[in-house]
Protein backbone atom coordinates (compact mmCIF):
# COMPACT_ATOMS: atom_id res chain seq x y z
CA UNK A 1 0.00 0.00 0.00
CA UNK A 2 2.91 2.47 0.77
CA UNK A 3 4.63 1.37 -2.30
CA UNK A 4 1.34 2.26 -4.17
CA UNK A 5 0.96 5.42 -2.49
CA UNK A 6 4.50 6.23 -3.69
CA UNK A 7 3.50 5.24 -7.60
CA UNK A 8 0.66 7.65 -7.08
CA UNK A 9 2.61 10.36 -6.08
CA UNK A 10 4.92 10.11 -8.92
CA UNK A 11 1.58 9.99 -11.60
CA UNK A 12 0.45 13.22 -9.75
CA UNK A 13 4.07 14.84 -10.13
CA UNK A 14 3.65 13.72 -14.08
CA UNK A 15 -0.11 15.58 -14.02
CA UNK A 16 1.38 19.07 -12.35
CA UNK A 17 4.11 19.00 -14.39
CA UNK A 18 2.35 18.80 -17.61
CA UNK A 19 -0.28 21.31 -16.21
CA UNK A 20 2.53 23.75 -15.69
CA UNK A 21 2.68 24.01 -11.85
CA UNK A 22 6.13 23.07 -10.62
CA UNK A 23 5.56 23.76 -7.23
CA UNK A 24 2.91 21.31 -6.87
CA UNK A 25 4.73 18.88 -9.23
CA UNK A 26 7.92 19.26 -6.61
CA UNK A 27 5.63 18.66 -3.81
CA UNK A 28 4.48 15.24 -5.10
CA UNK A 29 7.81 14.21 -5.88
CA UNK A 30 8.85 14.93 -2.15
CA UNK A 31 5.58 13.11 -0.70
CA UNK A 32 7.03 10.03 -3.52
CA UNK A 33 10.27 10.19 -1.93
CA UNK A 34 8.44 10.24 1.88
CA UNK A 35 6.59 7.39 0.95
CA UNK A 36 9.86 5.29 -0.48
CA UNK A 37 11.30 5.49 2.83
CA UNK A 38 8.68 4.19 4.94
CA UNK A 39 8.40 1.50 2.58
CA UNK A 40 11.49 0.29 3.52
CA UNK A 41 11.08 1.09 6.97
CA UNK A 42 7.55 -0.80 7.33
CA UNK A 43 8.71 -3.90 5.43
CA UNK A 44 12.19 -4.31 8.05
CA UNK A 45 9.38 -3.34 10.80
CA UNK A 46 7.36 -5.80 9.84
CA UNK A 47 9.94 -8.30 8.62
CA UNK A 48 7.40 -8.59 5.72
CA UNK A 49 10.13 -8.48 2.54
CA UNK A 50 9.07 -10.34 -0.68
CA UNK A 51 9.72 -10.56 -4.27
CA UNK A 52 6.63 -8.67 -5.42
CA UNK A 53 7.31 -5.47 -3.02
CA UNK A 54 10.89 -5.42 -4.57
CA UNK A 55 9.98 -5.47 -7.95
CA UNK A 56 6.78 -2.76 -7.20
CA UNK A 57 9.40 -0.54 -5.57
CA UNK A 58 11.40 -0.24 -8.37
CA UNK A 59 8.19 -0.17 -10.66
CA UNK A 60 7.20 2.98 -8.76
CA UNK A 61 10.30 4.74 -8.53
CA UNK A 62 10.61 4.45 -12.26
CA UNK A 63 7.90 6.74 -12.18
CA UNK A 64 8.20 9.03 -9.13
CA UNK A 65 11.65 9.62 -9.53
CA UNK A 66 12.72 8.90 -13.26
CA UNK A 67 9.30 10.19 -15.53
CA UNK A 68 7.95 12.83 -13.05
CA UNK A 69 11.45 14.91 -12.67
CA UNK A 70 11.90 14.26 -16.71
CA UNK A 71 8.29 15.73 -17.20
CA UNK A 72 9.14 18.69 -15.27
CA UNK A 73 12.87 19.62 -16.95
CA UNK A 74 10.61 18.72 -20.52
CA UNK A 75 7.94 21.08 -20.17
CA UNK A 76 11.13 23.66 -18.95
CA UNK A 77 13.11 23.53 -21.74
CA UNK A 78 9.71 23.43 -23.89
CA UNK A 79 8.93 26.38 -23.07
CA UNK A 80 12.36 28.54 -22.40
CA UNK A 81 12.91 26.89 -26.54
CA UNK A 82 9.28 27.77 -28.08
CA UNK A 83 9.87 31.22 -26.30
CA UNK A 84 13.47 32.13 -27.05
CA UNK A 85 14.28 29.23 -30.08
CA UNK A 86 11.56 27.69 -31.26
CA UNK A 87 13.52 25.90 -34.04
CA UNK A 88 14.99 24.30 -31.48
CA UNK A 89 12.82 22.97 -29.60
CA UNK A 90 13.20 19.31 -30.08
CA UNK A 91 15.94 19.76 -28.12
CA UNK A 92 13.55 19.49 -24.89
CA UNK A 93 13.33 15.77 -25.63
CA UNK A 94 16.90 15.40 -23.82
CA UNK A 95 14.79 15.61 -20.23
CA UNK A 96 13.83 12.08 -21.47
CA UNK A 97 17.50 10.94 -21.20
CA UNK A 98 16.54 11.23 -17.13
CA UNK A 99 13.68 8.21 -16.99
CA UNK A 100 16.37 5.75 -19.17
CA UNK A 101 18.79 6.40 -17.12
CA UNK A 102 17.04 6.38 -13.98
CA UNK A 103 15.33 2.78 -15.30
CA UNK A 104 19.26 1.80 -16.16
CA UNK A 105 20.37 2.76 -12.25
CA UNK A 106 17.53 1.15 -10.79
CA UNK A 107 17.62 -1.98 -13.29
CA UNK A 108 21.19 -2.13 -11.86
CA UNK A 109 21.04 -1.58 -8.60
CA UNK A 110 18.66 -4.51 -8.46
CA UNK A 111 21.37 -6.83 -9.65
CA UNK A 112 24.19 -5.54 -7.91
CA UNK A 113 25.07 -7.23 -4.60
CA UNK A 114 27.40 -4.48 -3.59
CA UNK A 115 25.16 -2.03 -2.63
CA UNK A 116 23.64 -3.54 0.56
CA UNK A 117 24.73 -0.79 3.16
CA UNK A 118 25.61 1.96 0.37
CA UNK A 119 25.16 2.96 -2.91
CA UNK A 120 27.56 2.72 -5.82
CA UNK A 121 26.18 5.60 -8.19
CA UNK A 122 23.59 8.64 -7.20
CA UNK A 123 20.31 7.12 -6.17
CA UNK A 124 17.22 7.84 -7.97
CA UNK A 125 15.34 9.91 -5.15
CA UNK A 126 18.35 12.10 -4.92
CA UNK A 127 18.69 12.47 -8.66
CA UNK A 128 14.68 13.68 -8.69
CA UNK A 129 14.70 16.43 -5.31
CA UNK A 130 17.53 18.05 -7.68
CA UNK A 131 15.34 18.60 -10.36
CA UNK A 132 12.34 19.21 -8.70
CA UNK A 133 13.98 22.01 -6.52
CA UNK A 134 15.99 23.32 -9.09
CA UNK A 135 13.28 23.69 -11.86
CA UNK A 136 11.04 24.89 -9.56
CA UNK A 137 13.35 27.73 -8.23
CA UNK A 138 14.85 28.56 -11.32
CA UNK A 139 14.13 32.62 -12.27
CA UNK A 140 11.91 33.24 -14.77
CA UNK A 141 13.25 31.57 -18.14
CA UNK A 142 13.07 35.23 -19.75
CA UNK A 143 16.35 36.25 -17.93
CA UNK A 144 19.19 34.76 -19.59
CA UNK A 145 17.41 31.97 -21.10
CA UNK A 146 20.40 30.71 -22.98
CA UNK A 147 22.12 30.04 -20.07
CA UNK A 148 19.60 28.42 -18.26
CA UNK A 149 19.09 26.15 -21.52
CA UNK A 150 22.53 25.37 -21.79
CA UNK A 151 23.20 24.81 -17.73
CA UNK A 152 20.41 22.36 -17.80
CA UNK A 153 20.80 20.17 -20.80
CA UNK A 154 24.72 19.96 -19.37
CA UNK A 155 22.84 18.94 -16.17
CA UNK A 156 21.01 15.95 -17.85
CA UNK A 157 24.36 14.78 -18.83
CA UNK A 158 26.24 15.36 -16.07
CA UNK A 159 23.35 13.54 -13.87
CA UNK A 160 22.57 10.54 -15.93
CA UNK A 161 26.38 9.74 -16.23
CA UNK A 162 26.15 10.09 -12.18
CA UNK A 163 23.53 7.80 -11.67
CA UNK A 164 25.06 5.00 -13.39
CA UNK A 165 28.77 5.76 -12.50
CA UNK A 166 30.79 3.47 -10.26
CA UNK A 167 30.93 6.52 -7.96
CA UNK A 168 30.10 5.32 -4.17
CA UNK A 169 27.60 7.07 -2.52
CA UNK A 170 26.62 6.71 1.54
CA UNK A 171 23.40 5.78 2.80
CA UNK A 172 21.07 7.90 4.40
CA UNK A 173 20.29 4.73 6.45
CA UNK A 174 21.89 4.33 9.99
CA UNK A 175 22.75 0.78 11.46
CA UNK A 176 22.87 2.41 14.40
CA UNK A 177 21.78 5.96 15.78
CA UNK A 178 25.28 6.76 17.31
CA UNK A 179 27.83 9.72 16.36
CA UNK A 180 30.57 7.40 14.52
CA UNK A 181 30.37 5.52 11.80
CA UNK A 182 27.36 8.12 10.96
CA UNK A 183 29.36 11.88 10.93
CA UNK A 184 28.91 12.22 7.14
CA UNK A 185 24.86 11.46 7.52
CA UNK A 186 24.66 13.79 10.63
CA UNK A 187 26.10 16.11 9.08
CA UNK A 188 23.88 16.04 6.21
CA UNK A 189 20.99 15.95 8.22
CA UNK A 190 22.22 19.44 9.98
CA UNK A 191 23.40 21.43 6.60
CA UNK A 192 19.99 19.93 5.00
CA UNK A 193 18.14 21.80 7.88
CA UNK A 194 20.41 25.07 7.78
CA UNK A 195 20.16 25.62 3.55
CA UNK A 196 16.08 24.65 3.68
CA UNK A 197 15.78 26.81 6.58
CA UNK A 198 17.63 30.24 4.49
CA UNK A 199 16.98 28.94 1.15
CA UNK A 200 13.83 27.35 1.46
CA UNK A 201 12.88 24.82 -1.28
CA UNK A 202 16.00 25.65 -3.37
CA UNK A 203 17.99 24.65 -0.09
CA UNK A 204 17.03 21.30 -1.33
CA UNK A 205 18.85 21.16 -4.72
CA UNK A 206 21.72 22.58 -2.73
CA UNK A 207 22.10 19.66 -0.52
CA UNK A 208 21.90 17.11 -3.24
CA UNK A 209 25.02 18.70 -4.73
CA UNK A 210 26.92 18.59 -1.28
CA UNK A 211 25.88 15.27 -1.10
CA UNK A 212 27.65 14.13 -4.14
CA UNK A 213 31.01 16.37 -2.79
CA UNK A 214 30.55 14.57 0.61
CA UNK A 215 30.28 11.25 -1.56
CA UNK A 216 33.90 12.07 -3.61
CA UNK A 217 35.48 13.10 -0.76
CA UNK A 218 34.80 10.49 1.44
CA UNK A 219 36.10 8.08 -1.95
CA UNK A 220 39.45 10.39 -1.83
């Protein structure tokens, strides 16, 4: 049922987008990402795994975190292109290169017995608050709309080669709830709080990207 609930939120995200309200497409994506969590958490709660709710989680977050966050850079560039270079504007198709490669990370981590306590590549959820904070915070496309183009179709690269690199990533999930072993998720946590709390929903985008510095230099 939570699984479900995340799938819905996802199909909503896809419905906002597409009506042109990023705020409330963002909003779904978050609840999506709420939802994938306590998925997890029920099922080790309940000691009720399976097969099925493995294979629906990764169903859902096709959709909450691969096709919803591509709908909302699509109908982005759609519009910054028919606006500012509408010969263009096939070029919006590239938010689709987000879904594929979030189905290609999540086909992937499925099969992959390393990642049991951390993640080898950016996960999906993390990959989908980016886009949804930073598409819903970005100025008006009006201002400097080549740059925003540009910045964002070199973001679609730069984020689908992330999501399937062999780059490792730490787990938001604690074995324990002690100080070490967990600094680098603590201290998430607290600059999470601190950038939503002066930035507000940008703040969120923000973290992601610390989180992938955190990531590298924990690797170095």
């Amino acid at each position: 049922m939570i699984t479900c609930l995340n799938l819905l939120s996802g199909c909503m995200a896809c419905v906002m987008a597409l009506n042109g309200n990023p705020l409330g497409a963002f909003i779904f994506i978050i609840m999506a990402a709420v939802f994938d969590f306590l998925d997890g958490f029920a099922a080790r709660l309940l000691n009720a795994y399976s097969n099925l709710g493995k294979e629906l989680d990764s169903l859902a977050d096709v959709v909450s975190f691969g096709v919803a966050p591509g709908m909302m850079i699509y109908v982005f560039l759609q519009k910054a292109l028919l606006d500012n270079y509408p010969a263009y504007a096939s070029v919006a198709l590239l938010a689709f290169l987000i879904p594929i490669f979030s189905a290609l990370r999540l086909a992937k981590f499925n099969v992959d017995e390393r990642q049991t306590s951390s993640f080898i590549g950016l996960p999906v959820p993390a990959n989908a608050l980016f886009w949804g904070s930073l598409i819903y915070t970005l100025p008006g496309v009006d201002i400097f709309p080549q740059y925003k183009i540009i910045g964002v179709a070199l973001g679609i690269f730069l984020f689908s080669y992330l999501m399937v690199s062999e780059i490792p990533m730490f787990s938001l999930k604690p074995k324990n709830y002690g100080w070490k072993g967990n600094e680098s998720r603590y201290i998430l946590i607290a600059t999470a709080i601190a950038l939503f709390a002066i930035f507000n929903l940008s703040g969120i985008s923000l973290t992601i990207v610390i989180y992938i510095l955190m990531s590298l230099l924990a690797k170095k």
